[in-house]
PDB file of N, CA and C in Angstrom:
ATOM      1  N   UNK A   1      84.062  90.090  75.256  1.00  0.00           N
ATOM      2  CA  UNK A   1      84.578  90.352  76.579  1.00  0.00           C
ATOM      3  C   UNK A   1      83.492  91.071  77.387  1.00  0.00           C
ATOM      4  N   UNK A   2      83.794  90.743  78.807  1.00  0.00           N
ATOM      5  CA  UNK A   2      82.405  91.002  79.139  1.00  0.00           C
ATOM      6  C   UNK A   2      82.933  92.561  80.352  1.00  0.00           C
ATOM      7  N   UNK A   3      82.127  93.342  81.011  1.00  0.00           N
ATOM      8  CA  UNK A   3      82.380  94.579  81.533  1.00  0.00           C
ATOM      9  C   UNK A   3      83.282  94.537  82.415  1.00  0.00           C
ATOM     10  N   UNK A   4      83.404  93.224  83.700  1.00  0.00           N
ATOM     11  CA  UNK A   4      83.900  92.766  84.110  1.00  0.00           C
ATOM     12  C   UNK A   4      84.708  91.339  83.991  1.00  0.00           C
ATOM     13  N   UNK A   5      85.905  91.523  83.362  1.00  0.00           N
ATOM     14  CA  UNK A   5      86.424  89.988  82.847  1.00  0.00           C
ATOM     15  C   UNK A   5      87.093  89.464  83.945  1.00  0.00           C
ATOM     16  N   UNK A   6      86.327  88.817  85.461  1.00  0.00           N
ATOM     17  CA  UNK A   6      87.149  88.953  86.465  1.00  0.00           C
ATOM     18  C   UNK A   6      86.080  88.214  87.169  1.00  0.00           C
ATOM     19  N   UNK A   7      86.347  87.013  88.368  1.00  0.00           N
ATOM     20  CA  UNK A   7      85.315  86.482  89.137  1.00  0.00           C
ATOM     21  C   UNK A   7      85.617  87.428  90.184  1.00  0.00           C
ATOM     22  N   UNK A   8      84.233  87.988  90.942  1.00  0.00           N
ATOM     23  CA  UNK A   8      84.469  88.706  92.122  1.00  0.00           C
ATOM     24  C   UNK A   8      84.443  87.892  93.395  1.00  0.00           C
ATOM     25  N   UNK A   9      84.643  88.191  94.844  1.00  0.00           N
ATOM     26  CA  UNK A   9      84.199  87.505  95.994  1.00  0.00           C
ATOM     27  C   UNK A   9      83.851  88.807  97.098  1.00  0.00           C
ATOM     28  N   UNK A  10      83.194  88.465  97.793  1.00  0.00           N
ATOM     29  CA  UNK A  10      83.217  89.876  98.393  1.00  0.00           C
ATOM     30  C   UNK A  10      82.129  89.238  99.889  1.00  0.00           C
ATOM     31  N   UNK A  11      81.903  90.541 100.677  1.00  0.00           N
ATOM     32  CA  UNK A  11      81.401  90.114 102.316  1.00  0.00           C
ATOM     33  C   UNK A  11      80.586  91.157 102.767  1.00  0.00           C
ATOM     34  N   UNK A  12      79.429  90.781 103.259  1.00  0.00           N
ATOM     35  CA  UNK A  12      78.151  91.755 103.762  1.00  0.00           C
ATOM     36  C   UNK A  12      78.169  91.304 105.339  1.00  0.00           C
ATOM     37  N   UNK A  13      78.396  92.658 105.871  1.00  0.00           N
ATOM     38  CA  UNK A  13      77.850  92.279 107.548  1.00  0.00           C
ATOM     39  C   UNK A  13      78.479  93.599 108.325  1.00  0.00           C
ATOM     40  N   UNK A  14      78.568  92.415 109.186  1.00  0.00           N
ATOM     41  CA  UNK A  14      79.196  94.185 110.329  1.00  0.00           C
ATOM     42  C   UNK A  14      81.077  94.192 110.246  1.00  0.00           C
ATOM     43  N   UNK A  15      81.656  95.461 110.694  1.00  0.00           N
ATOM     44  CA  UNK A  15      82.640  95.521 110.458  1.00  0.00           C
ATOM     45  C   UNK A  15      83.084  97.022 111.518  1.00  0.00           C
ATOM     46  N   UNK A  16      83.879  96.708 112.018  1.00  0.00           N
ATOM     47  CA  UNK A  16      84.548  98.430 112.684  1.00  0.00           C
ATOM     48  C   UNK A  16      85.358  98.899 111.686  1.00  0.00           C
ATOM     49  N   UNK A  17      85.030 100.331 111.622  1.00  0.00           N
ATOM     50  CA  UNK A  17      85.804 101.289 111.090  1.00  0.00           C
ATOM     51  C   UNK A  17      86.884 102.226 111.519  1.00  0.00           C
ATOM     52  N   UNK A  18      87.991 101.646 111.258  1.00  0.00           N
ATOM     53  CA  UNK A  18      89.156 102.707 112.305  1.00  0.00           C
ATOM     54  C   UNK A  18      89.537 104.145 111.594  1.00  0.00           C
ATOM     55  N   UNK A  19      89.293 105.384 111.806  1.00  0.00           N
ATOM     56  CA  UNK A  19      89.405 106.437 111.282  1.00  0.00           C
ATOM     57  C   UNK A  19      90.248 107.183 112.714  1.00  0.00           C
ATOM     58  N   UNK A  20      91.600 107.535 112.360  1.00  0.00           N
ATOM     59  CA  UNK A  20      92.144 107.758 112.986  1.00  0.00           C
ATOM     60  C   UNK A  20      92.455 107.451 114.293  1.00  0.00           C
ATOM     61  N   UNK A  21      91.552 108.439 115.405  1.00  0.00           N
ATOM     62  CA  UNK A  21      91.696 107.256 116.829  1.00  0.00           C
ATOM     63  C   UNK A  21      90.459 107.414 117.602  1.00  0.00           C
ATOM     64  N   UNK A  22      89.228 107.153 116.127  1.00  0.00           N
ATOM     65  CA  UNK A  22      88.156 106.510 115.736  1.00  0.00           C
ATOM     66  C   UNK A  22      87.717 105.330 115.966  1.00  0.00           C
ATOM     67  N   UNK A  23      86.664 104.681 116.419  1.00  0.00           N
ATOM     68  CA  UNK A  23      86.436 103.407 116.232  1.00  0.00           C
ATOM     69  C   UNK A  23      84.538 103.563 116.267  1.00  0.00           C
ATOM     70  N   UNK A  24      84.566 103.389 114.884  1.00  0.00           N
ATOM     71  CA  UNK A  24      83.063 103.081 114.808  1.00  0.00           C
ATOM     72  C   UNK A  24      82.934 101.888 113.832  1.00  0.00           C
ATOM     73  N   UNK A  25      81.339 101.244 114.807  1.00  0.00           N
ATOM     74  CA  UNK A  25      80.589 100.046 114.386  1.00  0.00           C
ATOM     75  C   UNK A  25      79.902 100.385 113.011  1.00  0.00           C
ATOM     76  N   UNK A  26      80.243  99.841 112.371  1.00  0.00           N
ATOM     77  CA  UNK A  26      79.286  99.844 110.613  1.00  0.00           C
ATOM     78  C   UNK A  26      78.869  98.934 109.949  1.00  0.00           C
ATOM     79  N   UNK A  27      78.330  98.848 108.970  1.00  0.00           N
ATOM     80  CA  UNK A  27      77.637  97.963 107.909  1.00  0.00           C
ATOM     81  C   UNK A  27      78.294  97.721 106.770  1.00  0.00           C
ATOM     82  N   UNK A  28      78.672  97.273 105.914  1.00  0.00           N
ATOM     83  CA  UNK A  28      79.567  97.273 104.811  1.00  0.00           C
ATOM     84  C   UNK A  28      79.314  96.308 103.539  1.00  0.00           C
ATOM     85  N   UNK A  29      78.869  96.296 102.568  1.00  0.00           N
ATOM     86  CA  UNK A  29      78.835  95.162 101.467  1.00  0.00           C
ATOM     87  C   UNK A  29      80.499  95.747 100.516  1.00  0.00           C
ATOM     88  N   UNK A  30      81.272  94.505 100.300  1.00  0.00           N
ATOM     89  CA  UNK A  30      82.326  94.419  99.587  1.00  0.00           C
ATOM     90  C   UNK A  30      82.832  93.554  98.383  1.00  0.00           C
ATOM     91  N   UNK A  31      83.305  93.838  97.842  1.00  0.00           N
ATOM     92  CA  UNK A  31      83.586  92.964  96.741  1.00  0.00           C
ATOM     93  C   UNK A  31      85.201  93.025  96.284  1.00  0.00           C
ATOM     94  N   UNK A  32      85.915  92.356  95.455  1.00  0.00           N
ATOM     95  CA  UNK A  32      86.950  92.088  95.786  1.00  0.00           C
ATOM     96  C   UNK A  32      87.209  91.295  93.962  1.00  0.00           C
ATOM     97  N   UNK A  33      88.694  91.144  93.750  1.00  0.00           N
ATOM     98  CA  UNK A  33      88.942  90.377  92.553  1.00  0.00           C
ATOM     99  C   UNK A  33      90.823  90.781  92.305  1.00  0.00           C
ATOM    100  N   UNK A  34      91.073  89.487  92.300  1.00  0.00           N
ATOM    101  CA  UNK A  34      92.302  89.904  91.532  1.00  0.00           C
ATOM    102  C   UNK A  34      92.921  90.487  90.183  1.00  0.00           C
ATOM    103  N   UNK A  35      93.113  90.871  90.214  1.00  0.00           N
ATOM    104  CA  UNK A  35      93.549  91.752  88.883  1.00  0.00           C
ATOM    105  C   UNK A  35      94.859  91.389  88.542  1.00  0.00           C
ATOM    106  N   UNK A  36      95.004  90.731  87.446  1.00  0.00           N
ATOM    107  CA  UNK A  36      96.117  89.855  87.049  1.00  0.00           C
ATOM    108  C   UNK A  36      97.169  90.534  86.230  1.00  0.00           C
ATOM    109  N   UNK A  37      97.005  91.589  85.923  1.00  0.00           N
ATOM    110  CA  UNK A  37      97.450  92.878  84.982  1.00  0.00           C
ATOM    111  C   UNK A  37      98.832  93.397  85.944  1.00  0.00           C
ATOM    112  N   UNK A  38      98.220  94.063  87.158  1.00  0.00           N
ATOM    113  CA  UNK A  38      99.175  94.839  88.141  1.00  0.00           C
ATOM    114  C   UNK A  38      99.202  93.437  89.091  1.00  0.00           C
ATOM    115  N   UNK A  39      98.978  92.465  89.264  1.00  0.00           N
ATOM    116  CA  UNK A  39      99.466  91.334  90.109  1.00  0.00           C
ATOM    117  C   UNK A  39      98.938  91.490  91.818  1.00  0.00           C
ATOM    118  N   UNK A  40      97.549  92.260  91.803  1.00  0.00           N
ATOM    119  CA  UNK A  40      97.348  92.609  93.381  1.00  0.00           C
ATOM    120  C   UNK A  40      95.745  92.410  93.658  1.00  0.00           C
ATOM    121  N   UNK A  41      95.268  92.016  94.620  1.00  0.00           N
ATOM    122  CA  UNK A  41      94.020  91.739  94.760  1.00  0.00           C
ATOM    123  C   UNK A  41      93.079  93.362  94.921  1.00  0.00           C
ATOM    124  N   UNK A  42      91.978  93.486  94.499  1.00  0.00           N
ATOM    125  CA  UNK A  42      91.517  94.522  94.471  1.00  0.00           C
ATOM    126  C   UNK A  42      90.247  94.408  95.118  1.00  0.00           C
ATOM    127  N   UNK A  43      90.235  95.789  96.573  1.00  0.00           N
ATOM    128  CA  UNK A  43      88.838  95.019  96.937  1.00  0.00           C
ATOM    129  C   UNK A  43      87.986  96.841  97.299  1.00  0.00           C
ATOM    130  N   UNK A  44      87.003  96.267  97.095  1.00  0.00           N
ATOM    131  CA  UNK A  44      86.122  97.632  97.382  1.00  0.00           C
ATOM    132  C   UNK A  44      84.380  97.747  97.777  1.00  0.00           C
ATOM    133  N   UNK A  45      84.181  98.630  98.102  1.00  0.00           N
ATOM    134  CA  UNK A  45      82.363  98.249  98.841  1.00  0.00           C
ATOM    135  C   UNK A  45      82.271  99.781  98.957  1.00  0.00           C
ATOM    136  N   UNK A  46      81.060  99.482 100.096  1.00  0.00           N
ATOM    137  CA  UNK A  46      80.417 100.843 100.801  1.00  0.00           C
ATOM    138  C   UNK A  46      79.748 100.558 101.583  1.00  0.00           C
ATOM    139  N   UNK A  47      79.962 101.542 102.720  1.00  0.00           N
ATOM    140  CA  UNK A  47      79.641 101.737 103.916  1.00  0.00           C
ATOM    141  C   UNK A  47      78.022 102.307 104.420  1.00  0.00           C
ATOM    142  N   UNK A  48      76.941 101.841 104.693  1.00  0.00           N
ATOM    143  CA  UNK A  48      75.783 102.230 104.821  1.00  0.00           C
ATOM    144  C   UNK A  48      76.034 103.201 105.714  1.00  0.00           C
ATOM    145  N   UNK A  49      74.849 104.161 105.152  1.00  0.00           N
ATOM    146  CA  UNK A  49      74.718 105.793 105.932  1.00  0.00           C
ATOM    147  C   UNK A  49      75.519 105.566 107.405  1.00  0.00           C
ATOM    148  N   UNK A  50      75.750 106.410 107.751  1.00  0.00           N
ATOM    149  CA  UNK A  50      76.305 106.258 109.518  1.00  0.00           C
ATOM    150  C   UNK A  50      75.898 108.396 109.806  1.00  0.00           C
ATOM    151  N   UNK A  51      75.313 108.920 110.359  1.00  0.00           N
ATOM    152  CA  UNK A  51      75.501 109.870 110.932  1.00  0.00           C
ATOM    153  C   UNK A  51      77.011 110.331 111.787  1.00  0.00           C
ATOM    154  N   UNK A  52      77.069 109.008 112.786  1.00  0.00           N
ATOM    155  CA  UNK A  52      78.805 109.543 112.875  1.00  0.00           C
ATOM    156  C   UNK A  52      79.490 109.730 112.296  1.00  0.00           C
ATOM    157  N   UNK A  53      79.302 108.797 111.149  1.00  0.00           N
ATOM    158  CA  UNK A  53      80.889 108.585 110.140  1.00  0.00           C
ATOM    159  C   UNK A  53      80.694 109.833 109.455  1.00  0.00           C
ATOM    160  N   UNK A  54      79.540 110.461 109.144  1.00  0.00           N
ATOM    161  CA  UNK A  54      79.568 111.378 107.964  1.00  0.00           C
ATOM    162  C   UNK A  54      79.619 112.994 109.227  1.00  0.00           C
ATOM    163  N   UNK A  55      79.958 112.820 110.415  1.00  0.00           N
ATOM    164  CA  UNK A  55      80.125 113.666 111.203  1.00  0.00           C
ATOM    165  C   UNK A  55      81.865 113.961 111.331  1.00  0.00           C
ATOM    166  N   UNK A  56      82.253 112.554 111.804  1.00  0.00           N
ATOM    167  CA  UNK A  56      84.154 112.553 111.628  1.00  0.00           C
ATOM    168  C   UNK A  56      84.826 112.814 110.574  1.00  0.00           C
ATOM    169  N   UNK A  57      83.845 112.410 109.241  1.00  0.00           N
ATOM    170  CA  UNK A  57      84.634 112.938 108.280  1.00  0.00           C
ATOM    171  C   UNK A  57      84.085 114.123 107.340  1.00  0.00           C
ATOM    172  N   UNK A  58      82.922 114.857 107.786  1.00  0.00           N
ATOM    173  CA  UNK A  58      82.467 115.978 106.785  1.00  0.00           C
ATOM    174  C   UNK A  58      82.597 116.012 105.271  1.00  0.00           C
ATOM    175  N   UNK A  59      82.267 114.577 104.900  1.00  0.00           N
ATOM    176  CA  UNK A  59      82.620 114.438 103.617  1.00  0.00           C
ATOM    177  C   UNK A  59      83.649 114.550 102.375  1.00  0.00           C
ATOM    178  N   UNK A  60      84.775 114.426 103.648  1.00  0.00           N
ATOM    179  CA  UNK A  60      86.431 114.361 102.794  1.00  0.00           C
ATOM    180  C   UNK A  60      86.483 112.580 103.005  1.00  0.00           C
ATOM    181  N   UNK A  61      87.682 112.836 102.047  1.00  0.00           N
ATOM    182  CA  UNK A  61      88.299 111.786 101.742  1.00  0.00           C
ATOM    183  C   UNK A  61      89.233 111.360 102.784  1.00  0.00           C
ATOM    184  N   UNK A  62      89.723 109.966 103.469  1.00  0.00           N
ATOM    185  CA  UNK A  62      90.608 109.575 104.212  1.00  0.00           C
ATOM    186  C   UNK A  62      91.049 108.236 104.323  1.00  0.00           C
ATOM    187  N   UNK A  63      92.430 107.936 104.917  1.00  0.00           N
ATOM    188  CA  UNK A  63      92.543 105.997 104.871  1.00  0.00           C
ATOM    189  C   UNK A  63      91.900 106.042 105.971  1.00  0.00           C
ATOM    190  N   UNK A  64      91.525 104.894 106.163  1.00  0.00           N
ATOM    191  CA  UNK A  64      90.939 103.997 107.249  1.00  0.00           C
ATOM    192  C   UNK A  64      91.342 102.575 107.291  1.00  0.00           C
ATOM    193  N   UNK A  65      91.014 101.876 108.186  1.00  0.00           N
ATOM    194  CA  UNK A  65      91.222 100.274 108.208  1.00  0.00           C
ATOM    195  C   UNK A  65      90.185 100.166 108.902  1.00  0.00           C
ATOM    196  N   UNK A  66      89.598  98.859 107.998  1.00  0.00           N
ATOM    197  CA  UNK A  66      88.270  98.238 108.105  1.00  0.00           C
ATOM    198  C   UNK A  66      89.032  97.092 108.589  1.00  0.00           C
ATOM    199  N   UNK A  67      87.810  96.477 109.929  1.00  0.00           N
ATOM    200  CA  UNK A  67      88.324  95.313 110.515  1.00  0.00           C
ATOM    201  C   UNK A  67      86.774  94.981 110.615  1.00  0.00           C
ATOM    202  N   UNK A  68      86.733  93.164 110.000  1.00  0.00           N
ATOM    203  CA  UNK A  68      85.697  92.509 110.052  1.00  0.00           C
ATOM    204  C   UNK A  68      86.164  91.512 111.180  1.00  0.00           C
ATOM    205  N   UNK A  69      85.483  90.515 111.733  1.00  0.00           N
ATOM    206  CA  UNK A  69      85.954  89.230 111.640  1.00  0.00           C
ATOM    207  C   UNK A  69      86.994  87.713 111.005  1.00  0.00           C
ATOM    208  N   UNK A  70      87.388  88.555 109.849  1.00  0.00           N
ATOM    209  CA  UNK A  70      87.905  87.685 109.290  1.00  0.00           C
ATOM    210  C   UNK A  70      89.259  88.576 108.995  1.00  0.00           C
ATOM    211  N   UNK A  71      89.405  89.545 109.434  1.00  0.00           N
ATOM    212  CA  UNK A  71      90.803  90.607 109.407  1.00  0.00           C
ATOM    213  C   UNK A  71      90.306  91.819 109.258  1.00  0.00           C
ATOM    214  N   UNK A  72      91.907  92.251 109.116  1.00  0.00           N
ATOM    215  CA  UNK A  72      91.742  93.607 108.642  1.00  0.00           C
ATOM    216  C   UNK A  72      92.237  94.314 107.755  1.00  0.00           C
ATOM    217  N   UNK A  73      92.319  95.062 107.158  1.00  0.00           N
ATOM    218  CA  UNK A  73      92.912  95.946 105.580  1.00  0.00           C
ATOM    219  C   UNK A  73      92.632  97.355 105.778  1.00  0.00           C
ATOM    220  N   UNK A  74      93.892  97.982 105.426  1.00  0.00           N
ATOM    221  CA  UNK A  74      94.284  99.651 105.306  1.00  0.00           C
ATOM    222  C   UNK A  74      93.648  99.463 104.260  1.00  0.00           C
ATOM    223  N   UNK A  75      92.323 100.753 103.842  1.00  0.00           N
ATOM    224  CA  UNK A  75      92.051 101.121 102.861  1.00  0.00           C
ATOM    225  C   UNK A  75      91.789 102.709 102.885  1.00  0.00           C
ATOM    226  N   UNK A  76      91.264 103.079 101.548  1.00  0.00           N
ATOM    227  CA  UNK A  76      90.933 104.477 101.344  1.00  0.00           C
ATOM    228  C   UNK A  76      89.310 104.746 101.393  1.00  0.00           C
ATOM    229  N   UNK A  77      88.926 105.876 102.195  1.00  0.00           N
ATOM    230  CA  UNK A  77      87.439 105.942 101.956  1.00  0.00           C
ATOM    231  C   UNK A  77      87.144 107.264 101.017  1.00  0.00           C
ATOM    232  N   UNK A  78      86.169 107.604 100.561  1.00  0.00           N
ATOM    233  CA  UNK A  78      86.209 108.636  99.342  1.00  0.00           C
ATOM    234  C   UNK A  78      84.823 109.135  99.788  1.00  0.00           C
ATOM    235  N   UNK A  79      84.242 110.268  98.741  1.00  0.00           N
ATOM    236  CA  UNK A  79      83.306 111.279  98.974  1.00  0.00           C
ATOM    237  C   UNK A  79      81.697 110.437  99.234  1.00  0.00           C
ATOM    238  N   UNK A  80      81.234 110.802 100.184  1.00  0.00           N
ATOM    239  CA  UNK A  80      79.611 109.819 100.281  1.00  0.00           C
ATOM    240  C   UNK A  80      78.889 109.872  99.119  1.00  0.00           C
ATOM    241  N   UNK A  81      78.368 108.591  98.700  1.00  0.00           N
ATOM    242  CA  UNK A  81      77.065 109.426  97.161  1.00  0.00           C
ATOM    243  C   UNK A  81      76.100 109.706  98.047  1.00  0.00           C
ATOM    244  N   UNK A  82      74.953 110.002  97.146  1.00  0.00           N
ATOM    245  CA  UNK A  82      73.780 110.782  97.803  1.00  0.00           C
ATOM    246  C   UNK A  82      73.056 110.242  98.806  1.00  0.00           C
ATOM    247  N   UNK A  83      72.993 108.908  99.226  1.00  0.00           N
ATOM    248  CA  UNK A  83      72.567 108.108  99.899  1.00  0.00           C
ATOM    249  C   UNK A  83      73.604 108.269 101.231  1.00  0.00           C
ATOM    250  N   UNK A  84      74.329 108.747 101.222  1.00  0.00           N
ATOM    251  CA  UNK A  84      74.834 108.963 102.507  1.00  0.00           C
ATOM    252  C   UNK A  84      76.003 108.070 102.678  1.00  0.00           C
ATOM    253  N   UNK A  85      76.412 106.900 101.549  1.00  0.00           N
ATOM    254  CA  UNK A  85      76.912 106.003 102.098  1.00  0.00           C
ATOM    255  C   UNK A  85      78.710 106.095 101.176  1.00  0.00           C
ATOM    256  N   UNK A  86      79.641 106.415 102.258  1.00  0.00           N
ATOM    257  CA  UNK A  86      81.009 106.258 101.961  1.00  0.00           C
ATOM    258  C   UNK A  86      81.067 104.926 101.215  1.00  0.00           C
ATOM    259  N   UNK A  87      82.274 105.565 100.237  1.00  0.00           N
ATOM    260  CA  UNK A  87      82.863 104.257  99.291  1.00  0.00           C
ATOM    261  C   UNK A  87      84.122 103.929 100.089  1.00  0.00           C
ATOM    262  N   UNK A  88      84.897 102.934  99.850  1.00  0.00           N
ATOM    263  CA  UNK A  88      86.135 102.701 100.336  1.00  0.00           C
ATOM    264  C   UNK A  88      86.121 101.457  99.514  1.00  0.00           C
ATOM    265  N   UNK A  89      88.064 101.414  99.355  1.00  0.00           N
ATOM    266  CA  UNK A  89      88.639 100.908  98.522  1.00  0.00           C
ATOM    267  C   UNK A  89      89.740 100.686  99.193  1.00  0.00           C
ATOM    268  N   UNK A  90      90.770  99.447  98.456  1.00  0.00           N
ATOM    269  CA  UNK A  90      91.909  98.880  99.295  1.00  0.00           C
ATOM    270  C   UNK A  90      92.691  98.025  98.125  1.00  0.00           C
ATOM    271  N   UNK A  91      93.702  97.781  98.012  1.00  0.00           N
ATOM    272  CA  UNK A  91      94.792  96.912  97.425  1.00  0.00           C
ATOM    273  C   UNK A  91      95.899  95.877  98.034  1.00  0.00           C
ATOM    274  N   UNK A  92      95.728  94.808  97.599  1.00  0.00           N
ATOM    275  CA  UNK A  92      96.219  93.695  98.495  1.00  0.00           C
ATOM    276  C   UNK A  92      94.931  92.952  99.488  1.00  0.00           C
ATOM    277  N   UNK A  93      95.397  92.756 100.423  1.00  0.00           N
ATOM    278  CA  UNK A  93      94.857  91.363 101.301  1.00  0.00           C
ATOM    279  C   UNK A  93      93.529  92.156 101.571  1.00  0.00           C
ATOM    280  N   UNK A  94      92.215  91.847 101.627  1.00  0.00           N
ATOM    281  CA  UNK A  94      90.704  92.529 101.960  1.00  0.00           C
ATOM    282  C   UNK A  94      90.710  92.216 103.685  1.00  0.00           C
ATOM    283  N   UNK A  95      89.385  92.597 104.278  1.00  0.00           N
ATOM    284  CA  UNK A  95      89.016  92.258 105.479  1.00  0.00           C
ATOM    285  C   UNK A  95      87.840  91.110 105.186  1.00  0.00           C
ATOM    286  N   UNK A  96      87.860  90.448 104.135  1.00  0.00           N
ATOM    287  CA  UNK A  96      87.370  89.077 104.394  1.00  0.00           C
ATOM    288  C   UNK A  96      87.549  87.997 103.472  1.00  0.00           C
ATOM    289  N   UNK A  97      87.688  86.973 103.793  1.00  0.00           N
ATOM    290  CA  UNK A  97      88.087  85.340 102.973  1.00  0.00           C
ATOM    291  C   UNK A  97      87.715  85.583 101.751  1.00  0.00           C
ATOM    292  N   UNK A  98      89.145  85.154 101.151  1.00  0.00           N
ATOM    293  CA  UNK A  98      89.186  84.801  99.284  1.00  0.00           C
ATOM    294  C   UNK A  98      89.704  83.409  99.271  1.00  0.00           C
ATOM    295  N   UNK A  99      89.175  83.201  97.813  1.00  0.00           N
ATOM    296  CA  UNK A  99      90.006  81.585  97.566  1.00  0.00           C
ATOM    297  C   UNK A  99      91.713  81.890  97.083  1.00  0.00           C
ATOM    298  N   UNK A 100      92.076  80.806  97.866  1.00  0.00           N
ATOM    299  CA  UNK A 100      93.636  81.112  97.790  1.00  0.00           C
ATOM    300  C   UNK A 100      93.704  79.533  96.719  1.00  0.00           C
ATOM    301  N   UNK A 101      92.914  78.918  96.084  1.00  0.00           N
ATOM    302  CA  UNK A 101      93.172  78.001  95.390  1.00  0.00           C
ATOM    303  C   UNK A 101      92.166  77.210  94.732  1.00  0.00           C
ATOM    304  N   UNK A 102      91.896  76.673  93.585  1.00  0.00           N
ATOM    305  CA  UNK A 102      90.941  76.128  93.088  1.00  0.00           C
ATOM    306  C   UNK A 102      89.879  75.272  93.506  1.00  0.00           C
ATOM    307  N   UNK A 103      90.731  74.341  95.011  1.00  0.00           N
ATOM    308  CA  UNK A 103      90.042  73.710  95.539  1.00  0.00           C
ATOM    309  C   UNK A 103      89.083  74.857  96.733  1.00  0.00           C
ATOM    310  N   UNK A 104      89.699  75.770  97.061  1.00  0.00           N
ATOM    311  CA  UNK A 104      88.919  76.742  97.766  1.00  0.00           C
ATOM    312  C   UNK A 104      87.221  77.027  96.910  1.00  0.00           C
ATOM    313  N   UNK A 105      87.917  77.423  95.361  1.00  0.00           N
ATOM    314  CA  UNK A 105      86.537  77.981  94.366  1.00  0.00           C
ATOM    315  C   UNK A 105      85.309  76.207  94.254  1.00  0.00           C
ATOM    316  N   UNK A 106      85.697  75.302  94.900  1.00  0.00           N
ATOM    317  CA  UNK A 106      84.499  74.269  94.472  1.00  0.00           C
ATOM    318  C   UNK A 106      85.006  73.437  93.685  1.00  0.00           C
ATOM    319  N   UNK A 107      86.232  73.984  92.663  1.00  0.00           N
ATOM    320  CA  UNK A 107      86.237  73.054  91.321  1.00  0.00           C
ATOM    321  C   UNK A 107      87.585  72.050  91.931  1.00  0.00           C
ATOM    322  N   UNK A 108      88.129  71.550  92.756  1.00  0.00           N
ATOM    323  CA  UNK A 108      88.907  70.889  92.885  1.00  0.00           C
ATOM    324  C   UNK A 108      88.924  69.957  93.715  1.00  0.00           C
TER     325      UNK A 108
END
């Protein structure tokens, strides 16, 4: 079994960050996978350095909703690592395209 027994999908680009009645422009790489155990899609990334962001939030923890282009998703953001760059995490539907079916993944 391997570390991850799970195909991921996930989305790099720009994205607004809604933090309360917040709205900042950010950067974001994400990744994403269903988890067949608890029955819910699981998606998560991080947010490249932002001076604002790490100004609004002084390095606490808070939800937010990330809105890409392709939607949006209530998630949780958590403590910056050293690089400056917030994690955030979410359960259920992501802020960008998954395969909803085999023919989506290529093989059908």
């Amino acid at each position: 079994m391997t570390e991850h027994d799970h195909d991921e999908e996930g989305y790099s680009g720009p994205a607004t960050l809604i933090v309360d009645e917040s709205e900042l422009e950010v950067t974001v790489v994400l990744r994403g996978y269903f988890e067949p155990i608890d029955g819910f899609y699981h998606w998560y990334g991080r947010i490249h350095a932002s001076d604002e962001l790490s100004a609004l939030l002084g390095g606490k923890n808070r939800p937010a909703v990330l809105r890409t282009a392709h939607g949006a998703a209530a998630g949780q953001l958590s403590d910056p690592d050293t690089w400056g760059r917030y994690r955030i995490t979410g359960t259920s539907r992501p802020p960008f395209p998954v395969a909803t079916s085999l023919s989506d993944l290529g093989n059908g």
